[in-house]
Protein backbone atom coordinates (compact mmCIF):
# COMPACT_ATOMS: atom_id res chain seq x y z
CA UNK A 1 10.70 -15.55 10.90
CA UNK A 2 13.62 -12.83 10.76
CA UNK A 3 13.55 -9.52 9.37
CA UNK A 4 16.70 -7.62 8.02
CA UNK A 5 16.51 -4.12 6.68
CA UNK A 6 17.58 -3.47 3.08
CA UNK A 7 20.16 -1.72 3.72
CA UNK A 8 21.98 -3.99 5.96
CA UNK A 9 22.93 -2.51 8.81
CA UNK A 10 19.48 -1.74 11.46
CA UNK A 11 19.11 -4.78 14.14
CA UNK A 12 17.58 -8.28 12.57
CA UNK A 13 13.84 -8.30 14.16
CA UNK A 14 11.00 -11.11 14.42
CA UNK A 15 7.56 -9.99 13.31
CA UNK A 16 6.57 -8.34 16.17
CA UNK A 17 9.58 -6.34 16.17
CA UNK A 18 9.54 -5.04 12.77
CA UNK A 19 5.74 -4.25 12.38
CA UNK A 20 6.13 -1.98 15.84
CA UNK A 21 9.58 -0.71 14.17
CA UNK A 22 7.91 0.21 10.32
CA UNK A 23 10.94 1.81 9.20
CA UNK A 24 14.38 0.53 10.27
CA UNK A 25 16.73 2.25 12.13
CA UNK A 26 19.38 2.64 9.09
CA UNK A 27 16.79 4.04 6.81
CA UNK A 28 16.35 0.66 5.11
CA UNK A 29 12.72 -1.26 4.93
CA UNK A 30 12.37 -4.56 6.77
CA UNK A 31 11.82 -8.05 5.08
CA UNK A 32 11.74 -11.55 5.35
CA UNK A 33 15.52 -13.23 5.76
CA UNK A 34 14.24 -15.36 3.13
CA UNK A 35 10.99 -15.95 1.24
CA UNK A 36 8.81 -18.65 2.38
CA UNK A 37 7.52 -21.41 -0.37
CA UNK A 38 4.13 -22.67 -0.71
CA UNK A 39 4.21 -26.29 -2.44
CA UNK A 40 1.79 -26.68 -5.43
CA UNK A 41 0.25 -29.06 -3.21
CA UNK A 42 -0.54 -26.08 -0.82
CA UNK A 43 -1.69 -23.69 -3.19
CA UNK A 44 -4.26 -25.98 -4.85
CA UNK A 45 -5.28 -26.93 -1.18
CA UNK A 46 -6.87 -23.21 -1.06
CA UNK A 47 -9.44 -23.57 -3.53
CA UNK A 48 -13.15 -23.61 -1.78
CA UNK A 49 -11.47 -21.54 1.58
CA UNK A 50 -12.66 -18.53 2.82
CA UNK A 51 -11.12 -15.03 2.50
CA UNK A 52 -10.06 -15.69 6.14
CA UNK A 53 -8.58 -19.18 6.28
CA UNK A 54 -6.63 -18.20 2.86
CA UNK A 55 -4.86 -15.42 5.15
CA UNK A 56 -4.31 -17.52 7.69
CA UNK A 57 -2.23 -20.10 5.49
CA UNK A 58 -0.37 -17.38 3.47
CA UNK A 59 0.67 -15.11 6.16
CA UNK A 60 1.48 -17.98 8.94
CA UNK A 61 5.33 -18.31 8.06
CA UNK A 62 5.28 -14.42 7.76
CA UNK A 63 4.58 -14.40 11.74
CA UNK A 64 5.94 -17.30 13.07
CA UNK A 65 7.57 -16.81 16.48
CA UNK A 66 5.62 -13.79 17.49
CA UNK A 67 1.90 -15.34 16.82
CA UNK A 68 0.34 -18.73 16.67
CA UNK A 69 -2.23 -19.70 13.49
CA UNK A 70 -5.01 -19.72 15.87
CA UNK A 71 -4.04 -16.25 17.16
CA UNK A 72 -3.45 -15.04 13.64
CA UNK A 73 -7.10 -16.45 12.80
CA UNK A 74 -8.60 -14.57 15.73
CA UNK A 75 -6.95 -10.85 14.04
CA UNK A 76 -8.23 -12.12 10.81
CA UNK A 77 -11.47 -12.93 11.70
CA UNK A 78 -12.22 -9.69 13.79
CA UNK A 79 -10.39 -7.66 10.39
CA UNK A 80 -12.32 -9.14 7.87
CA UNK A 81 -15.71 -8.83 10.06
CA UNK A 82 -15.91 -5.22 9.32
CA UNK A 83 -15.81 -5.71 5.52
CA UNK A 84 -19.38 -4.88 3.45
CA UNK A 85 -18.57 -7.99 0.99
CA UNK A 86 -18.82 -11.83 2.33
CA UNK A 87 -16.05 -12.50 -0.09
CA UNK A 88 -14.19 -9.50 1.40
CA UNK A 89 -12.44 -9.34 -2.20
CA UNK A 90 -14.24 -10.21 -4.64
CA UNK A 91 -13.41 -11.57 -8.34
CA UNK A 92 -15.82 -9.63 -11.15
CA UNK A 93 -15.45 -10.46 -14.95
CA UNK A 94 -14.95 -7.69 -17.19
CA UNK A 95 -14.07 -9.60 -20.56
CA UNK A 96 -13.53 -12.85 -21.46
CA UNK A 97 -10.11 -12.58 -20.33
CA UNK A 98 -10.30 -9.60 -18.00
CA UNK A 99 -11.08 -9.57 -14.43
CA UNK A 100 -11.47 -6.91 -11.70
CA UNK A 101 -10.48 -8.16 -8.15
CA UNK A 102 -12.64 -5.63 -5.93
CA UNK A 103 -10.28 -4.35 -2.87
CA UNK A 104 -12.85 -1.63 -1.73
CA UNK A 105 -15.37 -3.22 0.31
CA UNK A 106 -13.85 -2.24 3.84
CA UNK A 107 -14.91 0.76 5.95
CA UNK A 108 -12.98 3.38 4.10
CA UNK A 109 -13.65 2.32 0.65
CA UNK A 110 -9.99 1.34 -0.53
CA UNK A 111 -7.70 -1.41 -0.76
CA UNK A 112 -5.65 0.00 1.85
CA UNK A 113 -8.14 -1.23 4.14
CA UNK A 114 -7.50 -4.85 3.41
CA UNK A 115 -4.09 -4.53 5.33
CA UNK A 116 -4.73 -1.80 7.31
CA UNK A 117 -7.61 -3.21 9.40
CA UNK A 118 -5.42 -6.61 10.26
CA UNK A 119 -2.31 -3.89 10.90
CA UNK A 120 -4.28 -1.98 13.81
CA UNK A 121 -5.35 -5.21 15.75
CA UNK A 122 -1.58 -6.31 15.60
CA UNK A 123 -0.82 -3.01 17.04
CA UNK A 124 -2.81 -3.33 19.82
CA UNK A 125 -1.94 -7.10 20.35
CA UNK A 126 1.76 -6.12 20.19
CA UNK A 127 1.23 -3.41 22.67
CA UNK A 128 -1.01 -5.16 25.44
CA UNK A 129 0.96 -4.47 28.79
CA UNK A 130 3.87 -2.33 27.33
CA UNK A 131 4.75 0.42 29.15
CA UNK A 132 5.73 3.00 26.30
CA UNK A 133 2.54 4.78 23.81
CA UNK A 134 3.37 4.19 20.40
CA UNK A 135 3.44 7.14 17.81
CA UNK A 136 2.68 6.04 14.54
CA UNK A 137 3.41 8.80 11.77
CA UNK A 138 2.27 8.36 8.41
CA UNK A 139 2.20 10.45 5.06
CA UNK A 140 -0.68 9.67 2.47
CA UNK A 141 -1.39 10.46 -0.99
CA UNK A 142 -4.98 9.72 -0.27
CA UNK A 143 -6.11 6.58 1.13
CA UNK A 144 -3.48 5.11 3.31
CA UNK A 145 -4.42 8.20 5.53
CA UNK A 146 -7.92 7.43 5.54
CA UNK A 147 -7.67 3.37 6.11
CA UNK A 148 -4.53 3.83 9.26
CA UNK A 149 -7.38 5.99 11.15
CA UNK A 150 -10.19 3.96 11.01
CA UNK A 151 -7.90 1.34 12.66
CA UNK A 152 -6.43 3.21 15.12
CA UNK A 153 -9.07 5.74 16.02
CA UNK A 154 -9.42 5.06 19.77
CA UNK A 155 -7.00 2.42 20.26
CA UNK A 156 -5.21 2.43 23.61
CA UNK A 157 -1.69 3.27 23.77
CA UNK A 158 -1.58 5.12 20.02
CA UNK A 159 -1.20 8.27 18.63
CA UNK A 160 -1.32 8.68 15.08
CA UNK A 161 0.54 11.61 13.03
CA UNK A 162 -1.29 11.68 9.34
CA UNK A 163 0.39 13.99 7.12
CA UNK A 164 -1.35 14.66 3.56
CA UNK A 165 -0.68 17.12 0.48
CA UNK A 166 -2.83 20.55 1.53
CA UNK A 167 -5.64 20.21 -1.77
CA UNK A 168 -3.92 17.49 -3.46
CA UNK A 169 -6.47 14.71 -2.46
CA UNK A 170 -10.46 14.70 -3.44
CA UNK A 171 -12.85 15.75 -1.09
CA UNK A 172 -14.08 12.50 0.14
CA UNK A 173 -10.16 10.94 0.62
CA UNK A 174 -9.86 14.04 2.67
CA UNK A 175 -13.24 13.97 5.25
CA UNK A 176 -12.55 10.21 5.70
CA UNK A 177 -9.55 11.27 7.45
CA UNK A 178 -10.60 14.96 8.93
CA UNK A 179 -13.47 14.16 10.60
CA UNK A 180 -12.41 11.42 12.65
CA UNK A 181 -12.60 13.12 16.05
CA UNK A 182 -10.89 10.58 18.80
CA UNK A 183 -8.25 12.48 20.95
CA UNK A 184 -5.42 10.07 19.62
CA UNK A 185 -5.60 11.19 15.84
CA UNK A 186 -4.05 14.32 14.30
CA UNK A 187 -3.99 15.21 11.06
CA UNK A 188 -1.46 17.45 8.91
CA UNK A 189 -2.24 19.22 5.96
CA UNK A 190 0.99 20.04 4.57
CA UNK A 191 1.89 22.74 1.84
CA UNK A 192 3.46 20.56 -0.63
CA UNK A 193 3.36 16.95 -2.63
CA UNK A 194 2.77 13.74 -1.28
CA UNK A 195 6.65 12.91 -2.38
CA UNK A 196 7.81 15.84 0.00
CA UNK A 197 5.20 14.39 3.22
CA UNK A 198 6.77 11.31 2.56
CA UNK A 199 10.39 12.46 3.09
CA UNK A 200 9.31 14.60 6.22
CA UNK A 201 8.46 11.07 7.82
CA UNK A 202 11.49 9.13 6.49
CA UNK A 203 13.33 12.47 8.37
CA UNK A 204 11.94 12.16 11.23
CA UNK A 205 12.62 8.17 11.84
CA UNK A 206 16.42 9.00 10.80
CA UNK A 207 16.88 12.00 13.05
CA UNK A 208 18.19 10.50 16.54
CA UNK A 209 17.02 13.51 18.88
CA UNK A 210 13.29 12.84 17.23
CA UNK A 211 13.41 9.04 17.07
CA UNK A 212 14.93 8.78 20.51
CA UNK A 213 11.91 10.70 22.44
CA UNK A 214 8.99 9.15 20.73
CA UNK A 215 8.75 5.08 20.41
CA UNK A 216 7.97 5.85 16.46
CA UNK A 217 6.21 3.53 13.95
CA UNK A 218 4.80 3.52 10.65
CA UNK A 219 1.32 2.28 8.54
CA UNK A 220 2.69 3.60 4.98
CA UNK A 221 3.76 0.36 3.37
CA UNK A 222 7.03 1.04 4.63
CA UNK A 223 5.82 -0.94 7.09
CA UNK A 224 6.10 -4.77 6.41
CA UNK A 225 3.03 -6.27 7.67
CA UNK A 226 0.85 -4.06 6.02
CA UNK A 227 2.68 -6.00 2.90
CA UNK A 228 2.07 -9.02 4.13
CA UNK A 229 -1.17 -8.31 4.55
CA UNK A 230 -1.34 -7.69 0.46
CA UNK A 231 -0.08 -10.60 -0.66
CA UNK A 232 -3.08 -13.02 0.35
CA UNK A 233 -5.54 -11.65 -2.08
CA UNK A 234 -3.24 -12.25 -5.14
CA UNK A 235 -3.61 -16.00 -3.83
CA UNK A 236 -7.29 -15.76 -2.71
CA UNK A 237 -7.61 -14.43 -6.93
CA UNK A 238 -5.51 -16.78 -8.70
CA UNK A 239 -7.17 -19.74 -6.91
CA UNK A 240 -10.31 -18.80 -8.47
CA UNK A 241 -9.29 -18.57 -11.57
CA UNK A 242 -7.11 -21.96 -11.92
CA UNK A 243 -4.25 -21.75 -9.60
CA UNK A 244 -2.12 -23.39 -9.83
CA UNK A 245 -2.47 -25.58 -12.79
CA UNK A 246 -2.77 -21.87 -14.91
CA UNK A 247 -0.70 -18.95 -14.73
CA UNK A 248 -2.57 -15.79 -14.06
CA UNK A 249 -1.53 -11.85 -14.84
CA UNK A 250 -2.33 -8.76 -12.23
CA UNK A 251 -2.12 -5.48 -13.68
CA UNK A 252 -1.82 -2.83 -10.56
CA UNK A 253 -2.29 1.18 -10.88
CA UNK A 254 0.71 1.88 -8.83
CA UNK A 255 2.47 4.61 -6.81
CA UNK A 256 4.25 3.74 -3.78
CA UNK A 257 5.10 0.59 -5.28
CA UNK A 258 3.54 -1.70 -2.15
CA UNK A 259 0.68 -3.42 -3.34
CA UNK A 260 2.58 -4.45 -6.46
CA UNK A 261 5.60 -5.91 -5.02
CA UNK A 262 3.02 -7.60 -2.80
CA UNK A 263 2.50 -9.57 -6.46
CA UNK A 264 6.28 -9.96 -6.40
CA UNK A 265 6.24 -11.85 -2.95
CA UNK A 266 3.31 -14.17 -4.13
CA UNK A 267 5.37 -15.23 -6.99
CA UNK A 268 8.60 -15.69 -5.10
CA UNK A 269 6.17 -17.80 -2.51
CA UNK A 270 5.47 -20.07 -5.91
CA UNK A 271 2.13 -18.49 -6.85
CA UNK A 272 1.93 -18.75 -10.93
CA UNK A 273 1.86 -15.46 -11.78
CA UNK A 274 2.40 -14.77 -15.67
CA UNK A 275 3.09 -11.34 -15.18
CA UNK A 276 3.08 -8.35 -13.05
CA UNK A 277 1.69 -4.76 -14.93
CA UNK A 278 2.66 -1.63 -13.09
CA UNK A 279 0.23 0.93 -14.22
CA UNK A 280 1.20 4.42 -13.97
CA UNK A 281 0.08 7.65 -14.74
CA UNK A 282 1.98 10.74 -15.80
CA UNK A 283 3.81 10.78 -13.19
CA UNK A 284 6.27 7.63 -14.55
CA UNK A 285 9.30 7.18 -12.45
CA UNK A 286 8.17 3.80 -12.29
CA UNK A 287 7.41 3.22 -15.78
CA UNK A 288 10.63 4.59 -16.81
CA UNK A 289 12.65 2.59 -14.15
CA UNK A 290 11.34 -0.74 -15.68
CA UNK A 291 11.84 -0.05 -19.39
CA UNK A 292 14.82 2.26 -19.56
CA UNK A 293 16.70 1.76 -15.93
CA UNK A 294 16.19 5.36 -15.78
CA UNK A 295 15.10 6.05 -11.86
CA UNK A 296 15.34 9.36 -11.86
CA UNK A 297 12.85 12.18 -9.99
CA UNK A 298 11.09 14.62 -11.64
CA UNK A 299 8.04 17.51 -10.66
CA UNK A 300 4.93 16.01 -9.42
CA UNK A 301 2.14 16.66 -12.05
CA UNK A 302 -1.53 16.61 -9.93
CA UNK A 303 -4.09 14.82 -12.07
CA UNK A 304 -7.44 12.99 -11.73
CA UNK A 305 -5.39 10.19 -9.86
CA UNK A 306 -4.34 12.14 -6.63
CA UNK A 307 -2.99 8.52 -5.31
CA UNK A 308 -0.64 7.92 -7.71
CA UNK A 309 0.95 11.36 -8.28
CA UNK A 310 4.35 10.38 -6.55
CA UNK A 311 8.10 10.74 -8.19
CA UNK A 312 9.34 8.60 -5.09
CA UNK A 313 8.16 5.08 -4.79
CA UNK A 314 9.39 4.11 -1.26
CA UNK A 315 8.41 0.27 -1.85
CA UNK A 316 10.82 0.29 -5.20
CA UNK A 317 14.09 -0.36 -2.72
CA UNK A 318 12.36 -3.99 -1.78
CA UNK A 319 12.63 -4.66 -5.29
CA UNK A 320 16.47 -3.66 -5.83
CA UNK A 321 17.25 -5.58 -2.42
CA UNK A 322 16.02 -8.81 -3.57
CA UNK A 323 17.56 -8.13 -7.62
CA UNK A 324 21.08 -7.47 -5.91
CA UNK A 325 21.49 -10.49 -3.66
CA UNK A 326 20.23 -8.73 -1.24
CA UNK A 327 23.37 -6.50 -0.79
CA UNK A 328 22.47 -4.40 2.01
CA UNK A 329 25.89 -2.37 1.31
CA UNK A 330 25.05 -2.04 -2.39
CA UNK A 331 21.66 -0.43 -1.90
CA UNK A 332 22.59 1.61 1.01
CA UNK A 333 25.10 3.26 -1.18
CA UNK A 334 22.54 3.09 -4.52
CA UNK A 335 19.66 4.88 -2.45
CA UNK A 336 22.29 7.14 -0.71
CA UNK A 337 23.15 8.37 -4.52
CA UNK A 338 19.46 8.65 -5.16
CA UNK A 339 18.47 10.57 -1.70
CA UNK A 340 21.46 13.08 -2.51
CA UNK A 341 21.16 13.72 -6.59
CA UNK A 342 17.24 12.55 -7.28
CA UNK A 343 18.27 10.30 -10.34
CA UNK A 344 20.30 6.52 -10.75
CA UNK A 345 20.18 3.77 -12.66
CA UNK A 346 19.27 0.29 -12.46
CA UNK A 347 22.17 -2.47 -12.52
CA UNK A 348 22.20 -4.88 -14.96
CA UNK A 349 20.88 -7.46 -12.71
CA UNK A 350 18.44 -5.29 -11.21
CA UNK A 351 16.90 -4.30 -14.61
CA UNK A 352 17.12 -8.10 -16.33
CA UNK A 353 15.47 -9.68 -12.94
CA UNK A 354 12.98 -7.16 -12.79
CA UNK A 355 12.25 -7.92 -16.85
CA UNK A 356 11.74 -11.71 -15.97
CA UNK A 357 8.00 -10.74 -13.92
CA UNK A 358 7.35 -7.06 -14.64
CA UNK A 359 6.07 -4.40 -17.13
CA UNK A 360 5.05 -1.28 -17.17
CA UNK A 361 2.91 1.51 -18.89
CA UNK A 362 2.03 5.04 -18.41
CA UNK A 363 -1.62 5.89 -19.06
CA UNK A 364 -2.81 9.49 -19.63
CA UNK A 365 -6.00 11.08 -18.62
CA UNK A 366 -7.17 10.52 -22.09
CA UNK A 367 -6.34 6.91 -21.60
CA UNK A 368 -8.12 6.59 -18.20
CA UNK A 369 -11.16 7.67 -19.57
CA UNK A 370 -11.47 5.61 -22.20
CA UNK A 371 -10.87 2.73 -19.98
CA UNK A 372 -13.46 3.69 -17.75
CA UNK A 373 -15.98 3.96 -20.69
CA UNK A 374 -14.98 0.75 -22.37
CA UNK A 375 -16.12 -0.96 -18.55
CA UNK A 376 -18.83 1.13 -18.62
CA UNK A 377 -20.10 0.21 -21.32
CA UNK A 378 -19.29 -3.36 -22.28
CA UNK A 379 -19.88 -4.62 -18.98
CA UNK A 380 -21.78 -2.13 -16.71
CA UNK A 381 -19.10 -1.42 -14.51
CA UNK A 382 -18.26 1.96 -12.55
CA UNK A 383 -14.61 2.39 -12.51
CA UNK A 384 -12.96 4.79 -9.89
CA UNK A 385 -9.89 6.10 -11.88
CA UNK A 386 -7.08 4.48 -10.47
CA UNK A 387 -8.42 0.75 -11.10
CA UNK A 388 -8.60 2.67 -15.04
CA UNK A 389 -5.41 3.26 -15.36
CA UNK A 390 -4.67 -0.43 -14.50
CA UNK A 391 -7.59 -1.62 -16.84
CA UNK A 392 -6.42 0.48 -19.54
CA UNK A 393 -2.91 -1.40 -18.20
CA UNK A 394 -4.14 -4.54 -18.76
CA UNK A 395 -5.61 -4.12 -22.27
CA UNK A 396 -2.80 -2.90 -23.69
CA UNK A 397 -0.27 -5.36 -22.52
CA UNK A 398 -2.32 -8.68 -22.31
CA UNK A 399 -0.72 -11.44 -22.34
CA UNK A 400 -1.72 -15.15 -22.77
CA UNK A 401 -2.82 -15.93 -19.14
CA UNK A 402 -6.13 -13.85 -17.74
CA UNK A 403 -5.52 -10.58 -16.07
CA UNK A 404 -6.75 -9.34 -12.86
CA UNK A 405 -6.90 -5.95 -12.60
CA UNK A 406 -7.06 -4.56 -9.16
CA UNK A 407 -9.71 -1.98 -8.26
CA UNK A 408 -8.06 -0.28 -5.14
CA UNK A 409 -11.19 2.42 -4.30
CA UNK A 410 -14.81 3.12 -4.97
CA UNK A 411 -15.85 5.08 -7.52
CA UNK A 412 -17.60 7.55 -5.49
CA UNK A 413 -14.39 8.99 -4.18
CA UNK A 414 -13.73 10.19 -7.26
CA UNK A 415 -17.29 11.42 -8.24
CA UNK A 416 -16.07 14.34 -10.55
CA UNK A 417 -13.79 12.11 -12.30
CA UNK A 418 -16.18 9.59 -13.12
CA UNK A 419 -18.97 11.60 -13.84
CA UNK A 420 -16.68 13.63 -16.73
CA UNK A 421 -15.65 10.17 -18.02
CA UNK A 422 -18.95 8.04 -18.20
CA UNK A 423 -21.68 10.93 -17.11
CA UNK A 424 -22.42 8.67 -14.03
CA UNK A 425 -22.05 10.25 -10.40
CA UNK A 426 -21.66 7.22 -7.88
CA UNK A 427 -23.12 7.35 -4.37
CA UNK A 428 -20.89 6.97 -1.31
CA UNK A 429 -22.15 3.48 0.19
CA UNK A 430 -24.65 4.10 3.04
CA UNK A 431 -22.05 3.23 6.07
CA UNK A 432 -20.92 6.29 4.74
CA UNK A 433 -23.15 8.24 3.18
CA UNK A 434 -23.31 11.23 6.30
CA UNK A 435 -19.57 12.11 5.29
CA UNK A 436 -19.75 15.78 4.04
CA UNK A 437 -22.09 16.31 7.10
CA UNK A 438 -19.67 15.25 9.83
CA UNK A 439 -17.24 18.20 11.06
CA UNK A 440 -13.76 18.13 9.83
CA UNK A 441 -10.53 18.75 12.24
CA UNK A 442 -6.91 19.41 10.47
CA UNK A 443 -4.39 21.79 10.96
CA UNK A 444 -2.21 23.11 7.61
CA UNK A 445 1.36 23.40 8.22
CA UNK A 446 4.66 24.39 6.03
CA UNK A 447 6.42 21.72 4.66
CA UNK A 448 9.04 21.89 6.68
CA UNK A 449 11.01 19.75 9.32
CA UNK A 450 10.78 22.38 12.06
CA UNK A 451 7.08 22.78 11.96
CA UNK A 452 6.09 19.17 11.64
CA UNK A 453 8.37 17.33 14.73
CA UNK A 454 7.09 21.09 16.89
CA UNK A 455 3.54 20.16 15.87
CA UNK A 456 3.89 16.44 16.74
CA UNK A 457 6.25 16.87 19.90
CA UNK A 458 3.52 19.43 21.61
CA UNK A 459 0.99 16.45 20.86
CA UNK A 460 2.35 13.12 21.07
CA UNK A 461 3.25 11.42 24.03
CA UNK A 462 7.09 11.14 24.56
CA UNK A 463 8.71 8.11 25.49
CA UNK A 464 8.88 6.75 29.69
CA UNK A 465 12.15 8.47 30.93
């Protein structure tokens, strides 16, 4: 398999290649030259497998070249090993038509885990014998952060930069990532949004005095494989619920954009999807982008949803690649307008092709709550209040086919949140449970340029001369 960047101009890549790369060199995110199809035949063929053997047969075409199935199957195996769930994501019905697909059962309590977990062994397959440390730098809105140090922590050959917004993430998204003491992690507190952390590390891959003394990578979903990664549960859900003879709807709470358009690559693989819900909250570029074609940035408004509050939804140029023909040219100069004047609109063709799979809805705080009370109540269920937002989602725009919402984190990060909504305060899992007793380690820094590469480049290991 090949991998091009969206914006047509960074070096093609195999696997290996662009997972080490995460962002590519012209800016652009990597994917596949061309989608790979599963026959009908193939899909039905997954009903009764395991969580493992499902990734396996989804992600094999993703990696061909750079690993063999029974190397994949080893990564898999070990990844999936450390989750608290047999199923490692399991299906739970909510109504007779509603379904939660539970993405929280690894070590950090998130569906970031799910990917990230498989994305650190590939790391340190990749970089058995090589010569050069990697530095993977990062920005997080809450969990990414929390899920790319687990995996790394410790691992030969790494250091990892993690850059979050200085008292913009709860308490427990925060000590999952603070008090992780191994010498190779380093955490950032920065004074400002999650939107503005995220452009620092864009800045830093496109700056060539920066990029060309550190062997740089990524774990945001910038990244490809931590996509790729995504895209088997969709499959490993639809199965069980009649795939592929029936269609089946996902409704996502969504910021970044990722775990979404991971939904987008199942159904261009020939997964039945009916639809694909992007749940939002206040903070609506995306909503707004797929109703109006208006992509345009506004001011980040913190609410009970830390992960979510983004006005920049780095995953949302995969999309307009693959609507425009995959014009590299075209959306080099479309995201060049948007990086200069923080607004643009959709094309005709991206707005129509995006109409064909997608909708969208913003959900308030009010709205969250009540969603969390309505699965609290009608069928015992916890809600953290990000898989709310997509519940609520998924109510209001259901369809004919049954909707999976996914719940991307425990309720017990969000323990003040839930507790206002549906007077319930969740306990932290006992693999965790000695969190707020561990000691924390994170510096705060300006959000600036200058301080963050100074701060890395006294820390990180530069590349061999």
């Amino acid at each position: 398999m090949r991998y091009v960047s969206t914006r047509g101009s960074a070096p093609v890549l195999d696997f290996e290649g662009a997972t080490l790369a995460g962002l590519a060199a012209d800016g652009g995110l990597y994917v596949p030259a061309a989608w790979p199809a599963m026959t009908r035949d193939g899909i039905a063929a997954l009903a009764g497998l395991d969580y493992v053997e499902t990734a396996v047969r989804v992600m094999a075409p993703f990696v061909a070249g750079s690993l063999t199935e029974d190397e994949l199957r080893e990564l898999c195996t070990a990844a999936y090993g450390r989750f608290a769930h047999k199923a490692v994501t399991p299906l739970v019905q909510l109504e007779s038509d509603q379904w939660l697909l539970e993405l929280f059962h690894g070590p950090t309590l998130a569906f970031k885990d799910v990917a990230l977990q498989l994305v650190g062994l590939l790391f340190e397959r990749f970089l058995t014998g090589a010569t050069e440390p990697l530095t993977v730098i990062g920005a997080t809105s809450g969990d990414t952060g929390s899920a790319a140090i687990d995996a790394l922590a410790g691992r030969a050959g790494v250091d990892i930069f993690m850059l979050h917004p200085h008292g913009r993430v709860s308490d427990v998204q925060r000590r999952q990532m603070t008090t992780v003491l191994a010498p190779n992690v380093h955490n950032i507190a920065i004074e400002g949004d999650f939107d503005t952390a995220q452009a620092l590390v864009k800045a830093m891959f496109r700056d060539p005095a920066f990029s060309a003394r550190f062997k740089l990578s990524a774990v945001n979903s910038i990244n490809w494989a931590r996509l790729m990664a995504q895209v088997v549960y969709y499959f490993y859900a639809a199965v069980r619920l009649g795939a592929p003879e029936r269609a089946v709807a996902f409704s996502v709470p969504t910021g970044n954009f990722g775990d979404v358009f991971a939904g987008y690559v199942a159904a261009k693989m020939g997964l039945p999807i009916e639809r694909l819900v992007v749940a939002t909250n206040v903070n609506d570029i995306l909503h707004r982008a797929l109703s109006s074609g208006d992509y345009s940035s506004g001011t980040v408004t913190p609410t009970a949803t830390p992960s979510m509050d983004i006005q920049v939804s780095s995953n949302f140029e995969r999309l307009l690649h693959d609507l425009s023909d995959r014009d590299g040219a075209a959306i080099a100069e479309q995201m060049a307008g948007f990086e200069s004047t923080r607004a643009m609109r959709l094309t005709n063709a991206q707005s129509e092709g995006a109409s064909a799979l997608f909708r969208s809805i913003a959900v308030d705080e009010d709205g969250m709550a009540a969603a969390m009370a309505r699965a609290h109540d009608g069928a015992g269920q916890v809600l953290d209040p990000h898989t709310a937002i997509g519940y609520a989602a998924a109510v209001a725009l259901k369809g004919e086919a049954p909707t999976v919402t996914l719940a991307t984190a425990h309720p017990a990060k969000f323990v003040d949140a839930v507790e206002r909504a549906v007077g319930v305060r969740p306990a932290l899992p006992p693999r965790v449970g000695d969190l707020f007793e561990r000691e924390e380690r994170y510096d705060v820094l300006p959000a600036t340029f200058e301080a963050v590469t100074a701060y890395i480049a006294e820390r990180a290991k530069p590349r061999v001369p």
